[in-house]
C-alpha atoms as a PDB file:
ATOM      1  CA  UNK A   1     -16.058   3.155 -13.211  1.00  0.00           C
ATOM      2  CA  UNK A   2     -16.765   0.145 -14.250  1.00  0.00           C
ATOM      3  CA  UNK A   3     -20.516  -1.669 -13.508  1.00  0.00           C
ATOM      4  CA  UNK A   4     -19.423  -4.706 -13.215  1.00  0.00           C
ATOM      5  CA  UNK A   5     -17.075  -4.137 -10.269  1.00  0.00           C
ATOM      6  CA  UNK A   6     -17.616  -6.114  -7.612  1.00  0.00           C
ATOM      7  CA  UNK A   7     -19.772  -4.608  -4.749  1.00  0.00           C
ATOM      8  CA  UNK A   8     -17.811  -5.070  -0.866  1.00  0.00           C
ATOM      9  CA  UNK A   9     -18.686  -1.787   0.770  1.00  0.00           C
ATOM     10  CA  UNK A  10     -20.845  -2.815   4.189  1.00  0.00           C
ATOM     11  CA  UNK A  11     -23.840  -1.410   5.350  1.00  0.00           C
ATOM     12  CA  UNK A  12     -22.023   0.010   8.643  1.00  0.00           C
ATOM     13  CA  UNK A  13     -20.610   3.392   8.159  1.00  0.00           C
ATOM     14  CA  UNK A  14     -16.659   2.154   7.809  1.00  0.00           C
ATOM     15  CA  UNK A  15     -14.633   4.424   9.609  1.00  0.00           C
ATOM     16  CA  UNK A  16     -11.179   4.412   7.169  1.00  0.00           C
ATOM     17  CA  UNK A  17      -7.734   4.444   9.208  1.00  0.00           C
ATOM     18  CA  UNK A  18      -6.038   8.150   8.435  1.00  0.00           C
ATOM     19  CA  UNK A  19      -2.487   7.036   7.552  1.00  0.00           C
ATOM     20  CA  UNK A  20      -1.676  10.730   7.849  1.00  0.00           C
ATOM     21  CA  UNK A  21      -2.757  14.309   8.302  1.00  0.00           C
ATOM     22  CA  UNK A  22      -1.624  17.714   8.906  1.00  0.00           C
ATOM     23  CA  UNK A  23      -3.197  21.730   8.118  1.00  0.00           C
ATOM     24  CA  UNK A  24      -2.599  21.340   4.915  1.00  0.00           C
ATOM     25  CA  UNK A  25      -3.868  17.478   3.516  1.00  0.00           C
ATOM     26  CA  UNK A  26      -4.963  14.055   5.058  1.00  0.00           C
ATOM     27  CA  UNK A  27      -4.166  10.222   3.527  1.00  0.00           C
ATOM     28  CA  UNK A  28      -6.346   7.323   4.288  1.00  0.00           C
ATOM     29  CA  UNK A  29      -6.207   3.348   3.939  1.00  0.00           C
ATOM     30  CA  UNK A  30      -9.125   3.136   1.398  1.00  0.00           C
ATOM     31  CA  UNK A  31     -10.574  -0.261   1.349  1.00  0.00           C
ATOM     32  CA  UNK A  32     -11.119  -2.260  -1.963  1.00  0.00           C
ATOM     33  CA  UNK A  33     -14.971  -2.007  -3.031  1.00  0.00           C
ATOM     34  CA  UNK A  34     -15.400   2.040  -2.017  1.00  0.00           C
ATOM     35  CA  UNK A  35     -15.830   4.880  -4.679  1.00  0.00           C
ATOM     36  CA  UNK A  36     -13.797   7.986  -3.748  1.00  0.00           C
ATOM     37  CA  UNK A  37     -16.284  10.077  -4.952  1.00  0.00           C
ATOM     38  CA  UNK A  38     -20.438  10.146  -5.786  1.00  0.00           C
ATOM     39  CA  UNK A  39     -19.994   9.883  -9.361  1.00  0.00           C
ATOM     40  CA  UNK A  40     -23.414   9.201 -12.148  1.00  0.00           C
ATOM     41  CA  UNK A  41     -22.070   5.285 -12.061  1.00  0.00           C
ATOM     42  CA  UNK A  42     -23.049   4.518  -8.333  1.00  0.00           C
ATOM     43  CA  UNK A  43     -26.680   5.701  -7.648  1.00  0.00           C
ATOM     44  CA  UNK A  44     -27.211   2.482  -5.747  1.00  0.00           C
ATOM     45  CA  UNK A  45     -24.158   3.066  -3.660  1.00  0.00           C
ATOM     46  CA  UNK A  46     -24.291   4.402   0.313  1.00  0.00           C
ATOM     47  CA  UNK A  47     -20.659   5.317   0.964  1.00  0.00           C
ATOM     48  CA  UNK A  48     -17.808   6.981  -0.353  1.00  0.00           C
ATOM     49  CA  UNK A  49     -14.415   8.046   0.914  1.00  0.00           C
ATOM     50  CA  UNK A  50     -14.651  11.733  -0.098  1.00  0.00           C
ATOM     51  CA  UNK A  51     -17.321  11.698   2.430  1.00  0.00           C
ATOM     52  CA  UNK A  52     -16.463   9.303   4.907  1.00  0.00           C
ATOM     53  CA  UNK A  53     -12.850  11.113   5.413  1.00  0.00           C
ATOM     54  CA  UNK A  54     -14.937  14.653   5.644  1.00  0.00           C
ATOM     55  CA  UNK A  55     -17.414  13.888   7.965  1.00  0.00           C
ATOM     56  CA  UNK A  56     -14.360  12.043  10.186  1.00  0.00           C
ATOM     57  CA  UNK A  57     -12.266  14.742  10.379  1.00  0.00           C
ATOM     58  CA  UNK A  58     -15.101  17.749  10.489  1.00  0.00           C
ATOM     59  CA  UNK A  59     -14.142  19.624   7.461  1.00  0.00           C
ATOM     60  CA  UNK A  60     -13.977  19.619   3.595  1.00  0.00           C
ATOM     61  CA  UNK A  61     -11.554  18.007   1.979  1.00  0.00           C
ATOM     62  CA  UNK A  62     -10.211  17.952  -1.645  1.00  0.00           C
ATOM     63  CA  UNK A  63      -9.423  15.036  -3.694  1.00  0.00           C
ATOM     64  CA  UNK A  64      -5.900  15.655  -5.537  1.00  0.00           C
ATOM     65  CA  UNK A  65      -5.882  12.070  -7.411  1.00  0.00           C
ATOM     66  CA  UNK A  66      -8.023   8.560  -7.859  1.00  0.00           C
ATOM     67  CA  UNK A  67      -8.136   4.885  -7.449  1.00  0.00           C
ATOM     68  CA  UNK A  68     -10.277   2.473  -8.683  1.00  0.00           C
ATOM     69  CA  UNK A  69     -13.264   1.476  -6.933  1.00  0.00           C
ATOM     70  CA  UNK A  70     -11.344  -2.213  -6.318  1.00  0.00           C
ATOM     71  CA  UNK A  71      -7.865  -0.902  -5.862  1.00  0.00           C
ATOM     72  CA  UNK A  72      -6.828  -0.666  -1.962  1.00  0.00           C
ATOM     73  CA  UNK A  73      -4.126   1.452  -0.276  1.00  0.00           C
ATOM     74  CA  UNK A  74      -3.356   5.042   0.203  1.00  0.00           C
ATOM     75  CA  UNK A  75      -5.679   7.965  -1.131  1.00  0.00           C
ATOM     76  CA  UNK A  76      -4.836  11.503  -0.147  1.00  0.00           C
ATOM     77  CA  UNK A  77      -6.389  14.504   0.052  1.00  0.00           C
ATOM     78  CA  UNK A  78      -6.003  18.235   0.623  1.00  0.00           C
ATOM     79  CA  UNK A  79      -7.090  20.384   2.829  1.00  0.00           C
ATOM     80  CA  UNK A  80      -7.220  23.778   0.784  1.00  0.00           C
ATOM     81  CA  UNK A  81      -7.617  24.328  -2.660  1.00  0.00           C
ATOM     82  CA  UNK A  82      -4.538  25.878  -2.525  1.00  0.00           C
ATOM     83  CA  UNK A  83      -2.868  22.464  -1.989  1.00  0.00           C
ATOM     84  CA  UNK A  84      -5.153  20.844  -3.607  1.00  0.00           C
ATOM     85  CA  UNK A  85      -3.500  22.513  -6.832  1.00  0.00           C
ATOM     86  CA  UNK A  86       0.027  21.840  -5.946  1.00  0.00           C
ATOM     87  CA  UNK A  87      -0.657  17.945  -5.330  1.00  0.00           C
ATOM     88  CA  UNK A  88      -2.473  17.573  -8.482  1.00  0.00           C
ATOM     89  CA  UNK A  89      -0.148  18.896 -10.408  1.00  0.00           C
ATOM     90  CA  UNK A  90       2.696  16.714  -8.451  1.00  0.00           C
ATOM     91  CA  UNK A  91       0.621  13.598  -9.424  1.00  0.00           C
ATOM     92  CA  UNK A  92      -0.284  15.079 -12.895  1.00  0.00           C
ATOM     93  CA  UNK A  93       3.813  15.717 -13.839  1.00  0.00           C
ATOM     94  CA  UNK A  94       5.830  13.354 -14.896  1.00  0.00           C
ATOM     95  CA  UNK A  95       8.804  14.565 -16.217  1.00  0.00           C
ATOM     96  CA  UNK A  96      11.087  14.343 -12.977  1.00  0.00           C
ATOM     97  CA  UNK A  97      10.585   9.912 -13.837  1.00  0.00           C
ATOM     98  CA  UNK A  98      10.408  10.156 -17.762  1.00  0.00           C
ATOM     99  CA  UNK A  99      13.560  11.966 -17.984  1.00  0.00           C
ATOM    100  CA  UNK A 100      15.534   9.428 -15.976  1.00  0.00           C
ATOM    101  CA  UNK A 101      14.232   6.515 -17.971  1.00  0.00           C
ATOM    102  CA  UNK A 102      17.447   6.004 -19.661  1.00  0.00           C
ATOM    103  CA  UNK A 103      19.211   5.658 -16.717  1.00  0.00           C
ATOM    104  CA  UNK A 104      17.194   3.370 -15.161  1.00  0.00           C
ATOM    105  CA  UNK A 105      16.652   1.302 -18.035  1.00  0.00           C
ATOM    106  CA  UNK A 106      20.413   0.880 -18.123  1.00  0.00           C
ATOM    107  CA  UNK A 107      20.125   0.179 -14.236  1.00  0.00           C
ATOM    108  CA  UNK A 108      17.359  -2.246 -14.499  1.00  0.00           C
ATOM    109  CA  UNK A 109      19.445  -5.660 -14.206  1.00  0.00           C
ATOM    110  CA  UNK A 110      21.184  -4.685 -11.274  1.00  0.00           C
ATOM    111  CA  UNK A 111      19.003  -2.474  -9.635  1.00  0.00           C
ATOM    112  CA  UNK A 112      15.191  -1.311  -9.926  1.00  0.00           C
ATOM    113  CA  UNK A 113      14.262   1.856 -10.303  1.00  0.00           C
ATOM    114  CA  UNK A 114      14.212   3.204  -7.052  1.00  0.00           C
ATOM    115  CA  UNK A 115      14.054   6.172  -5.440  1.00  0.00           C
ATOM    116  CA  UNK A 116      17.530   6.888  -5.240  1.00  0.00           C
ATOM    117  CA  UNK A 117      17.590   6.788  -9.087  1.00  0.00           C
ATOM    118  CA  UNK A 118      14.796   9.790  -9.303  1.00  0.00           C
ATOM    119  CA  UNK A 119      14.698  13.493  -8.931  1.00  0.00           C
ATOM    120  CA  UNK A 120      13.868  14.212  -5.637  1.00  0.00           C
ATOM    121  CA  UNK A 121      10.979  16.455  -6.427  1.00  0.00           C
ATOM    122  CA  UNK A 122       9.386  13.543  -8.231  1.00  0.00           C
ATOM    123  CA  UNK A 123       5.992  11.649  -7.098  1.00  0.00           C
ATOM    124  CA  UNK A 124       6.549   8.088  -6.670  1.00  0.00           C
ATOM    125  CA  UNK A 125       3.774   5.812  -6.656  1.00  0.00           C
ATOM    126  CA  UNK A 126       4.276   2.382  -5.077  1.00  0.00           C
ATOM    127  CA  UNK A 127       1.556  -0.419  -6.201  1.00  0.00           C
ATOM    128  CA  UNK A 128       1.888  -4.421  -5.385  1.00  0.00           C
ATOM    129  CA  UNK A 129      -0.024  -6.786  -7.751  1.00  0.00           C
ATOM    130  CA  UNK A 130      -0.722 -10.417  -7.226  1.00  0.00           C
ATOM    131  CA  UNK A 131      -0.729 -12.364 -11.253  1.00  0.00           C
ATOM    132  CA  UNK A 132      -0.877 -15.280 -13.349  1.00  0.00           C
ATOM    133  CA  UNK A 133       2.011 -16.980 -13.800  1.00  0.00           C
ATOM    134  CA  UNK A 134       6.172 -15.898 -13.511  1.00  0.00           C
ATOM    135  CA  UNK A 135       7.379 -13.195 -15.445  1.00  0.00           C
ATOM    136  CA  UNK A 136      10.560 -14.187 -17.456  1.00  0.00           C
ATOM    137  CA  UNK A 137      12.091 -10.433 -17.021  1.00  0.00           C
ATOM    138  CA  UNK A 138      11.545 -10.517 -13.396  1.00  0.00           C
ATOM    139  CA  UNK A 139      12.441  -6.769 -13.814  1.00  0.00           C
ATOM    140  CA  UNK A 140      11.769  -4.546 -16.391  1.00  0.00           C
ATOM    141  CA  UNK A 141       9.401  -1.470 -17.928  1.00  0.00           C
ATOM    142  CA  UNK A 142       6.576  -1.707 -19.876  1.00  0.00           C
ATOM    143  CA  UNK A 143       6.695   1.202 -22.214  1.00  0.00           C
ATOM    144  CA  UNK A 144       2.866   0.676 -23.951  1.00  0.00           C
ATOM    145  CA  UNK A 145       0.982   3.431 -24.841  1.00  0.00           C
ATOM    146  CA  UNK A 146      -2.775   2.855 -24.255  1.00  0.00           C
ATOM    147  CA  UNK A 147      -6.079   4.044 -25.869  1.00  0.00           C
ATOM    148  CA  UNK A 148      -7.961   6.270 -23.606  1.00  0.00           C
ATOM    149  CA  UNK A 149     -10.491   4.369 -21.383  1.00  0.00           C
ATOM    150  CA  UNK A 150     -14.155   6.201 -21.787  1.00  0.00           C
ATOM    151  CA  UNK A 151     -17.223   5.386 -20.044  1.00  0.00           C
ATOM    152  CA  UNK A 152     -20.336   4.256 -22.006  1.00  0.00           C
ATOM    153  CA  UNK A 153     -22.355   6.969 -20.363  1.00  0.00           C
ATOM    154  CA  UNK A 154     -20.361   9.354 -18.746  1.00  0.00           C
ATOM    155  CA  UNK A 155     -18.003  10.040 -21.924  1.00  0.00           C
ATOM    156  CA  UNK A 156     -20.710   9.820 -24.337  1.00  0.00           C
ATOM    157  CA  UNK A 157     -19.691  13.018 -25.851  1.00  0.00           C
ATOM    158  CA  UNK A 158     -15.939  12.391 -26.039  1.00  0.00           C
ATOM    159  CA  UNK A 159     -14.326  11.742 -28.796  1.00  0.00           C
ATOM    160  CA  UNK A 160     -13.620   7.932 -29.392  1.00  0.00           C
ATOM    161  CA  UNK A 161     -11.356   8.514 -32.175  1.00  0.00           C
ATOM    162  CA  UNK A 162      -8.187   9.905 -30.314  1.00  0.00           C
ATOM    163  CA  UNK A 163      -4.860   8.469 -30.444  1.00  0.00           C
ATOM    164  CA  UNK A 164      -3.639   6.230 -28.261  1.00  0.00           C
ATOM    165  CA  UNK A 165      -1.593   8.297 -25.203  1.00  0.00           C
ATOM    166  CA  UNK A 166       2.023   7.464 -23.979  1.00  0.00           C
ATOM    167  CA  UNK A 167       2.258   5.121 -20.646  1.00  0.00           C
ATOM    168  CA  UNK A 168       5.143   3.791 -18.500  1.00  0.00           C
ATOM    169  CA  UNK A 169       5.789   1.499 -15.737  1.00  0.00           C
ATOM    170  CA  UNK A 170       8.578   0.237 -13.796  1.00  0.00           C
ATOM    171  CA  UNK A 171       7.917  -3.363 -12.324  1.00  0.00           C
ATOM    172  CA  UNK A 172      10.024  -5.530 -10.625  1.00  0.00           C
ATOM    173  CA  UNK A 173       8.796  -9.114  -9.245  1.00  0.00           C
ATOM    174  CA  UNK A 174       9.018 -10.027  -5.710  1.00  0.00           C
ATOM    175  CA  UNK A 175       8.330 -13.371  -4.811  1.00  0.00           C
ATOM    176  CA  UNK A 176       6.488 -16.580  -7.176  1.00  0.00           C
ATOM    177  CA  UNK A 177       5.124 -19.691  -6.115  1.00  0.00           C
ATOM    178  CA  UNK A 178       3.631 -22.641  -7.739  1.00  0.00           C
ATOM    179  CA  UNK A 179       0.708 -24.701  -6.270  1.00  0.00           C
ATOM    180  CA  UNK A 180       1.024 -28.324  -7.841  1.00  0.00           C
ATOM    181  CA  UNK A 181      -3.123 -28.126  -8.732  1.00  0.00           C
ATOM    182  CA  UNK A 182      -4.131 -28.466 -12.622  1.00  0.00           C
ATOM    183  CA  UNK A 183      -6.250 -25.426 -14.146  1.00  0.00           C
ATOM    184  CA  UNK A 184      -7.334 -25.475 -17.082  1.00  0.00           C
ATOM    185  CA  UNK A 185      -4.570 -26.555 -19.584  1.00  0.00           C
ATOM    186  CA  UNK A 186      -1.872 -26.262 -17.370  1.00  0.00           C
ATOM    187  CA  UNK A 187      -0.543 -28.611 -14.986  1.00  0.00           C
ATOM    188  CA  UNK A 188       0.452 -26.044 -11.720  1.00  0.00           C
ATOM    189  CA  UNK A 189      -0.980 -22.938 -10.549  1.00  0.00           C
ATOM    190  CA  UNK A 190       1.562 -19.903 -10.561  1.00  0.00           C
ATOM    191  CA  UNK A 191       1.261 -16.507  -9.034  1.00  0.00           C
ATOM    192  CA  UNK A 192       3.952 -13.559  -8.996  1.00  0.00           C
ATOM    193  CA  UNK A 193       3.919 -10.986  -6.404  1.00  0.00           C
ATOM    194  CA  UNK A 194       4.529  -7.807  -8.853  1.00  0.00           C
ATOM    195  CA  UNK A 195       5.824  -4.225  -7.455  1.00  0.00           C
ATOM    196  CA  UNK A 196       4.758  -1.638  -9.621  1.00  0.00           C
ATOM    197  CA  UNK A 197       6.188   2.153 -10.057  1.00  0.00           C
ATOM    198  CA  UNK A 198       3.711   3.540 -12.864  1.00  0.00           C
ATOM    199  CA  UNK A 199       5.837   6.680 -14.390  1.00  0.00           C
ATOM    200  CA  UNK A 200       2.377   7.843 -16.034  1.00  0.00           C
ATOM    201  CA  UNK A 201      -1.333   7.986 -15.137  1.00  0.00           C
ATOM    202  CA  UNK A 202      -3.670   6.927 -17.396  1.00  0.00           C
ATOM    203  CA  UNK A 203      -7.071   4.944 -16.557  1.00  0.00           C
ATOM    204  CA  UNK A 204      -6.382   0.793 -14.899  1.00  0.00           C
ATOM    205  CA  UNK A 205      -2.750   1.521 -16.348  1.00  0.00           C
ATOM    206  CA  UNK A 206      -1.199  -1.192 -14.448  1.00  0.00           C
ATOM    207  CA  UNK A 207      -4.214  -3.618 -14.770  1.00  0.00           C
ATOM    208  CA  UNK A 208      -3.948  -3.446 -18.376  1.00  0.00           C
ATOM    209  CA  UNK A 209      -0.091  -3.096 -18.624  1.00  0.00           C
ATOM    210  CA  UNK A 210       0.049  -6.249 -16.656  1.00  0.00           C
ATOM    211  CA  UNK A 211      -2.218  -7.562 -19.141  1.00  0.00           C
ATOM    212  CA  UNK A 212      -0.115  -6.596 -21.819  1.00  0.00           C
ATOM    213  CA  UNK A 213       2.414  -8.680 -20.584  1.00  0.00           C
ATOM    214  CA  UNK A 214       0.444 -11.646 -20.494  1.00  0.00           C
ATOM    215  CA  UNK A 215       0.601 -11.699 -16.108  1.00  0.00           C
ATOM    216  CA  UNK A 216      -3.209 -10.101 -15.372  1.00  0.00           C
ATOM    217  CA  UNK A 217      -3.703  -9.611 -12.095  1.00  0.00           C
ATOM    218  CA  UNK A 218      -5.838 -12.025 -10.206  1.00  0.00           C
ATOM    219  CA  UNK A 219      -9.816 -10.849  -9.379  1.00  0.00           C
ATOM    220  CA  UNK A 220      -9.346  -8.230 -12.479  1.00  0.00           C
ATOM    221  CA  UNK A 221     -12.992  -8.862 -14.353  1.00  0.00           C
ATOM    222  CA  UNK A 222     -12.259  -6.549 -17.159  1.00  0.00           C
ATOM    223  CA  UNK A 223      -8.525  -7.900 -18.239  1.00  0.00           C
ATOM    224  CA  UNK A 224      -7.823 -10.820 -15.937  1.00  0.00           C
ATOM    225  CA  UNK A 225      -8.274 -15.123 -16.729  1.00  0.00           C
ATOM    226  CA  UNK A 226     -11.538 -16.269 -16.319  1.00  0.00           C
ATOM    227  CA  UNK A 227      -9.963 -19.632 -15.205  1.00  0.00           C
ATOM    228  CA  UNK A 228      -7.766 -18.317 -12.656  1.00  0.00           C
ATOM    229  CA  UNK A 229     -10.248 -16.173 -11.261  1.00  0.00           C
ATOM    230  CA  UNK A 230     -12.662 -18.508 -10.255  1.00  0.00           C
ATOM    231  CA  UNK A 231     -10.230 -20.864  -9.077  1.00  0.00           C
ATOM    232  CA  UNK A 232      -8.461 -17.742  -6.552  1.00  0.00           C
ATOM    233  CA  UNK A 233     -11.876 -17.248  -5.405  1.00  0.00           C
ATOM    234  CA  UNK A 234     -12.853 -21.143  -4.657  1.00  0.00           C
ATOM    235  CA  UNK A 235      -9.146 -21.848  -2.870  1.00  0.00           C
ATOM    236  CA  UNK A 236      -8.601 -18.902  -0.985  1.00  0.00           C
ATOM    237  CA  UNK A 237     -12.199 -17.606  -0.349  1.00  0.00           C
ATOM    238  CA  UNK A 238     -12.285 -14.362  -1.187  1.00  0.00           C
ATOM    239  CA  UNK A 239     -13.604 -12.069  -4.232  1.00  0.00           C
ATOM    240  CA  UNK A 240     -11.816  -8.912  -5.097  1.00  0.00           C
ATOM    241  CA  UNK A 241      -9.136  -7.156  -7.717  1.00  0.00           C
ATOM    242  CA  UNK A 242      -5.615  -8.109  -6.117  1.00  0.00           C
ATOM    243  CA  UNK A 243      -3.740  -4.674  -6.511  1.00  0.00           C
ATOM    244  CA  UNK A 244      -2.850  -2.585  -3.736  1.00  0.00           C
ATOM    245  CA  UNK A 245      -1.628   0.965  -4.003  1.00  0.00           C
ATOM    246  CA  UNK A 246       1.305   0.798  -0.989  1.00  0.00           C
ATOM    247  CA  UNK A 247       2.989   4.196  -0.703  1.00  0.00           C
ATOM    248  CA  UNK A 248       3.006   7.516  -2.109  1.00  0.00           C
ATOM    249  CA  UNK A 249       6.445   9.523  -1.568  1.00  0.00           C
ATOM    250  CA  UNK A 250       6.071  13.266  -2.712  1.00  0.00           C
ATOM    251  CA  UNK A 251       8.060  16.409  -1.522  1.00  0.00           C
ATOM    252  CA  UNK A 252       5.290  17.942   1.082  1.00  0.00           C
ATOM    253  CA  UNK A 253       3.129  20.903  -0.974  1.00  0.00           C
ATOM    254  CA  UNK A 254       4.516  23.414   1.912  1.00  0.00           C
ATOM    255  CA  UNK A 255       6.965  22.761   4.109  1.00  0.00           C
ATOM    256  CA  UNK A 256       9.378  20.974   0.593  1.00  0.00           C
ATOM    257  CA  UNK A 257       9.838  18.083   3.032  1.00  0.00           C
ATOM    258  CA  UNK A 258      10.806  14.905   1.528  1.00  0.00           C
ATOM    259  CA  UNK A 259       7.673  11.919   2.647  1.00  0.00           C
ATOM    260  CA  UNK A 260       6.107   8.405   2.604  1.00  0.00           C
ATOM    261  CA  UNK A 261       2.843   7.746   3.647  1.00  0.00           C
ATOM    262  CA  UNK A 262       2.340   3.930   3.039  1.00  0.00           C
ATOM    263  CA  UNK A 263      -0.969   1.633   3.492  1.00  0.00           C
ATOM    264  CA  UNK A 264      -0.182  -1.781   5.207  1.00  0.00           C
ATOM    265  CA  UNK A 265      -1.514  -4.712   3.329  1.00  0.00           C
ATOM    266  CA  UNK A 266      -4.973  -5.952   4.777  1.00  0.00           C
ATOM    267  CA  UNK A 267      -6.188  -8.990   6.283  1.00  0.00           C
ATOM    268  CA  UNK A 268      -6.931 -10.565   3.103  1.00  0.00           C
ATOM    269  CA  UNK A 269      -3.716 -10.072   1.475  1.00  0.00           C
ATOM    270  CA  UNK A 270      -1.893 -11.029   4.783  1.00  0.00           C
ATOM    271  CA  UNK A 271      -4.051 -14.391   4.727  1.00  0.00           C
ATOM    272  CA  UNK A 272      -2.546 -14.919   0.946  1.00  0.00           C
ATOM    273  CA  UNK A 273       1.077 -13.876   2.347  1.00  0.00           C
ATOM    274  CA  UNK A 274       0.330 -16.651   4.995  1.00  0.00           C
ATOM    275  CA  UNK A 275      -0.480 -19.643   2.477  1.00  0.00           C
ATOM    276  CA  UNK A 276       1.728 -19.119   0.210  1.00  0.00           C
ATOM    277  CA  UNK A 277       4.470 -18.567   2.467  1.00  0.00           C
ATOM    278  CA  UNK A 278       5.825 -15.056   1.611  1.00  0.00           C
ATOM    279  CA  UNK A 279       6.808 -12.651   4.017  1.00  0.00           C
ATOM    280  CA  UNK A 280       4.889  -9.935   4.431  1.00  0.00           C
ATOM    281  CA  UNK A 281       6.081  -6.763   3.243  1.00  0.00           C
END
């Protein structure tokens, strides 16, 4: 994780909304600003969500998959090890997506690549990302394989030399807007409201395939516009990474059931839904 993240966690114990939960696994809304887990980055830090869900629900719980310390939306867990092994290796296979992705590339102009276009076994992640500027393939995948991401100190002893590893993402843009106030060289603020399927998993994939694509997201310190991000933070008064992970939809690790367990979009994104005049989703 990275140090430089900024720090929103409050000095109350939060007590995180459970989105779902059953015998077998729990999700919860995880708020931008908390860790999942005590890792050697965050000796300074109080709370995490490992701990927080565990100590709200009276038993241990198992953490089948990650999001970044600024990322907000659903995080699930398990409730065995058992299912803890069947839901990561849901989240850790891809093949069910990659092996559509001619189809849905020839689908792409009329339709995105939903989920009535993949296997039905398949994990779907849902993300929405607020960025610079408006995409000129409002719909599209970014097929951009990316060197591993290592931390200074807690990958000191991995190799640095590896190749870089295949990554995939299905994005399709939901609503723009332009704000008639100069930045910078440009004349007009504009923002795109991004929805992102990432077909792979590798480390702040869709931060830095939005990047890639010129479009960073907005509050993203590591591959975002240090113009823009001051500016978001003076006009709409807030300080964070603008990504939200929205739904997971996964065939349930016993009972084979086809679910969604989604994370509504919190106050602060529902203020920036409010100026801008978007609809909430």
């Amino acid at each position: 994780m990275d140090l430089a993240e900024e720090k929103a966690v409050p000095l109350v114990k939060p007590v995180l909304t459970i989105l779902y939960q059953d015998e077998f696994m729990v999700a919860v809304d995880k708020p931008a600003g908390l860790f999942v887990h005590r890792s050697f980055m965050d000796k300074d830090e109080i709370y995490f969500a490992l701990q927080l869900v565990r100590d709200q629900i009276g038993q241990y719980v198992y953490p089948v998959h990650r999001l970044d310390r600024p990322t907000s939306g659903v995080l699930l867990f398990a409730l065995t090890k058992a299912v803890a092994t069947k839901l990561s290796e849901a989240f850790a296979n891809k093949s069910s997506q990659a092996e559509h992705r001619p189809k849905l590339d020839a689908e792409l102009a009329p339709k995105f690549a939903a989920q009535d276009n993949i296997e039905a076994s398949g994990m779907v992640k849902t993300y929405y990302a607020l960025v610079r500027g408006h995409l000129a393939v409002p719909t599209g995948f970014i097929d951009h394989p990316l060197k591993e991401k290592l931390d200074k100190l807690g990958d000191k002893n991995v190799s640095r030399d590896k190749p870089a590893q295949s990554a995939q993402s299905y994005y399709q843009v939901k609503q723009q807007v332009s704000l008639p106030i100069k930045v910078g060289k440009f004349d007009s603020v504009r923002y795109s409201l991004v929805e992102v399927q990432p077909v792979t998993g590798r480390r702040h994939q869709i931060r830095r395939h939005l990047a890639h694509l010129r479009h960073p997201i907005l509050g993203d310190i590591n591959y975002g516009d240090n113009k823009q991000n001051p500016f978001f933070i003076a006009h709409f008064g807030f300080k964070r990474l603008m990504l939200h992970a929205q739904s997971l939809t996964f065939n349930h690790p016993v009972s084979d059931k086809r679910i969604t367990i989604s994370a509504p979009f919190d106050q602060q994104w529902r203020q920036l839904f409010t100026e801008l005049k978007w609809p909430v989703i």
